[in-house]
C-alpha atoms as a PDB file:
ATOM      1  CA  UNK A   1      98.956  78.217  69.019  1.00  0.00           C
ATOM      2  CA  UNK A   2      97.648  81.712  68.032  1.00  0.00           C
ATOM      3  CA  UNK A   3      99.177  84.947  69.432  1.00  0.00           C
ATOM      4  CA  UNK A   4      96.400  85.916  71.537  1.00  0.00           C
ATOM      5  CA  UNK A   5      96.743  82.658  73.403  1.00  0.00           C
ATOM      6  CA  UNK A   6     100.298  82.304  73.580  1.00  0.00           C
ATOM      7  CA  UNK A   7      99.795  86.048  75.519  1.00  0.00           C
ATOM      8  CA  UNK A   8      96.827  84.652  77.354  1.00  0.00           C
ATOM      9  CA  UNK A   9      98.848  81.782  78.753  1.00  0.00           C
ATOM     10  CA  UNK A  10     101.814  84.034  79.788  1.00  0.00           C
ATOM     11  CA  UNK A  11      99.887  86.440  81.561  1.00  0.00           C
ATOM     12  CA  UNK A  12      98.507  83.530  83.816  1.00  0.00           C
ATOM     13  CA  UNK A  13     101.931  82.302  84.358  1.00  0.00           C
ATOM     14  CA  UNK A  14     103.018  85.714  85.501  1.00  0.00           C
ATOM     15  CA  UNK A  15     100.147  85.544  87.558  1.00  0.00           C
ATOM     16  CA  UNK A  16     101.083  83.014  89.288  1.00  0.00           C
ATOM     17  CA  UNK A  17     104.833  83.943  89.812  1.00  0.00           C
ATOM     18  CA  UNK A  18     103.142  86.904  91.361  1.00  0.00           C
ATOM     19  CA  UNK A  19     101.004  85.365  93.632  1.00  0.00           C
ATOM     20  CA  UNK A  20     103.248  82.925  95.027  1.00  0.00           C
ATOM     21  CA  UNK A  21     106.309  85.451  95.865  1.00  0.00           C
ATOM     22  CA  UNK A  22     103.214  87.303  98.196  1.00  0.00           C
ATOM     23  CA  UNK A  23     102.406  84.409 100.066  1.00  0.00           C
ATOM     24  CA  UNK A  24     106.414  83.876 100.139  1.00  0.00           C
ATOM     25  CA  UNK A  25     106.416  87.400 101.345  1.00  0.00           C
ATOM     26  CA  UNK A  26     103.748  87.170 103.553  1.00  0.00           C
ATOM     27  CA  UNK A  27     104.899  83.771 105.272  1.00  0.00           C
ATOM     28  CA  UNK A  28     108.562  85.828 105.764  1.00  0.00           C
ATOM     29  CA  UNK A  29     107.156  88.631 107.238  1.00  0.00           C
ATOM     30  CA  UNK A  30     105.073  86.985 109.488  1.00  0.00           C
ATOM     31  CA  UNK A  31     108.150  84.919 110.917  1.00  0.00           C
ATOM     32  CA  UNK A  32     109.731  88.326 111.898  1.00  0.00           C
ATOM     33  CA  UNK A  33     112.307  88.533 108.742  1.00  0.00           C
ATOM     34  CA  UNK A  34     113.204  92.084 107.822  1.00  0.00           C
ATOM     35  CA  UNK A  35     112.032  93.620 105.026  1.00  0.00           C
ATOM     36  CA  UNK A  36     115.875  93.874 103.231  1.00  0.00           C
ATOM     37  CA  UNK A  37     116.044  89.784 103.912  1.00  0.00           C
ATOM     38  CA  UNK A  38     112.604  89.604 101.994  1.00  0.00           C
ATOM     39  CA  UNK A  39     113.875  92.154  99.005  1.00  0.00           C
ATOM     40  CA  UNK A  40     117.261  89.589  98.761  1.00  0.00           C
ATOM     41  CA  UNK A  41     115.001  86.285  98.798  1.00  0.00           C
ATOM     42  CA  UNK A  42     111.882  87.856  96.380  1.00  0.00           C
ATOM     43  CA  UNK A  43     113.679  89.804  94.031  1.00  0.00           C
ATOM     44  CA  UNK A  44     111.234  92.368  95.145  1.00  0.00           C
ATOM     45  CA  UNK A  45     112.597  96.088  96.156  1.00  0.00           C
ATOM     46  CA  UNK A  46     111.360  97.302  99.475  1.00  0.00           C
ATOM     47  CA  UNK A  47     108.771  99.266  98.463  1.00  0.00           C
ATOM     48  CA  UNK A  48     106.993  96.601  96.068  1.00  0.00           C
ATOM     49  CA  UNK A  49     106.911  95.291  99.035  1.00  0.00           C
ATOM     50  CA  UNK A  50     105.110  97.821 101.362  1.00  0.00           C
ATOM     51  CA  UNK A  51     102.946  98.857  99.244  1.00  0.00           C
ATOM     52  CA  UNK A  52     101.913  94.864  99.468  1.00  0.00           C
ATOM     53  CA  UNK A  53     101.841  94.869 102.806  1.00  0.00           C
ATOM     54  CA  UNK A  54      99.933  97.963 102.903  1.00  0.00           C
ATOM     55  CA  UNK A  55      96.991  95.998 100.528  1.00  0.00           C
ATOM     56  CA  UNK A  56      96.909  93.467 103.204  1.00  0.00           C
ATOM     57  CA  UNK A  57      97.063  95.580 105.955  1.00  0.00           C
ATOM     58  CA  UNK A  58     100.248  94.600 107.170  1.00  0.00           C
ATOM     59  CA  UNK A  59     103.270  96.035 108.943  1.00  0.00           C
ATOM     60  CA  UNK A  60     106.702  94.337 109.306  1.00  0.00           C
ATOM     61  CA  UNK A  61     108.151  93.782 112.405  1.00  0.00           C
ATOM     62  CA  UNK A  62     110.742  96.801 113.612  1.00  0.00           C
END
C-alpha cells in the first residue's frame, strides 16, 4: 500500500477513536458522572473535555 494511503487510512481510524470517546463522553455526562470520572475513563483531560461540551452546548452536572 502506498504512503499516502497508509496515512489516509490512519487518519480515519483516528477519526473514529475520536468520535466514539465523544459519544462515550457524552453518554457519561448525561448520566450525571463528573467530569474527573470522565477524564479517568476517556483518557481525555478536563478541558478536552469542556471545550467538547462547549461545541455541543453542554454543561456537566455540578
Amino acid at each position: 500500500m502506498c504512503k499516502a494511503m497508509e496515512d489516509l487510512m490512519e487518519e480515519i481510524i483516528e477519526e473514529s477513536r475520536v468520535e466514539e470517546k465523544q459519544k462515550i463522553i457524552l453518554n457519561l455526562i448525561k448520566k450525571g458522572m463528573s467530569l474527573q470520572f470522565v477524564a479517568d475513563v476517556t483518557g481525555w483531560t478536563i478541558e478536552q473535555i469542556q471545550s467538547f461540551l462547549h461545541t455541543q452546548n453542554l454543561q456537566p452536572a455540578q
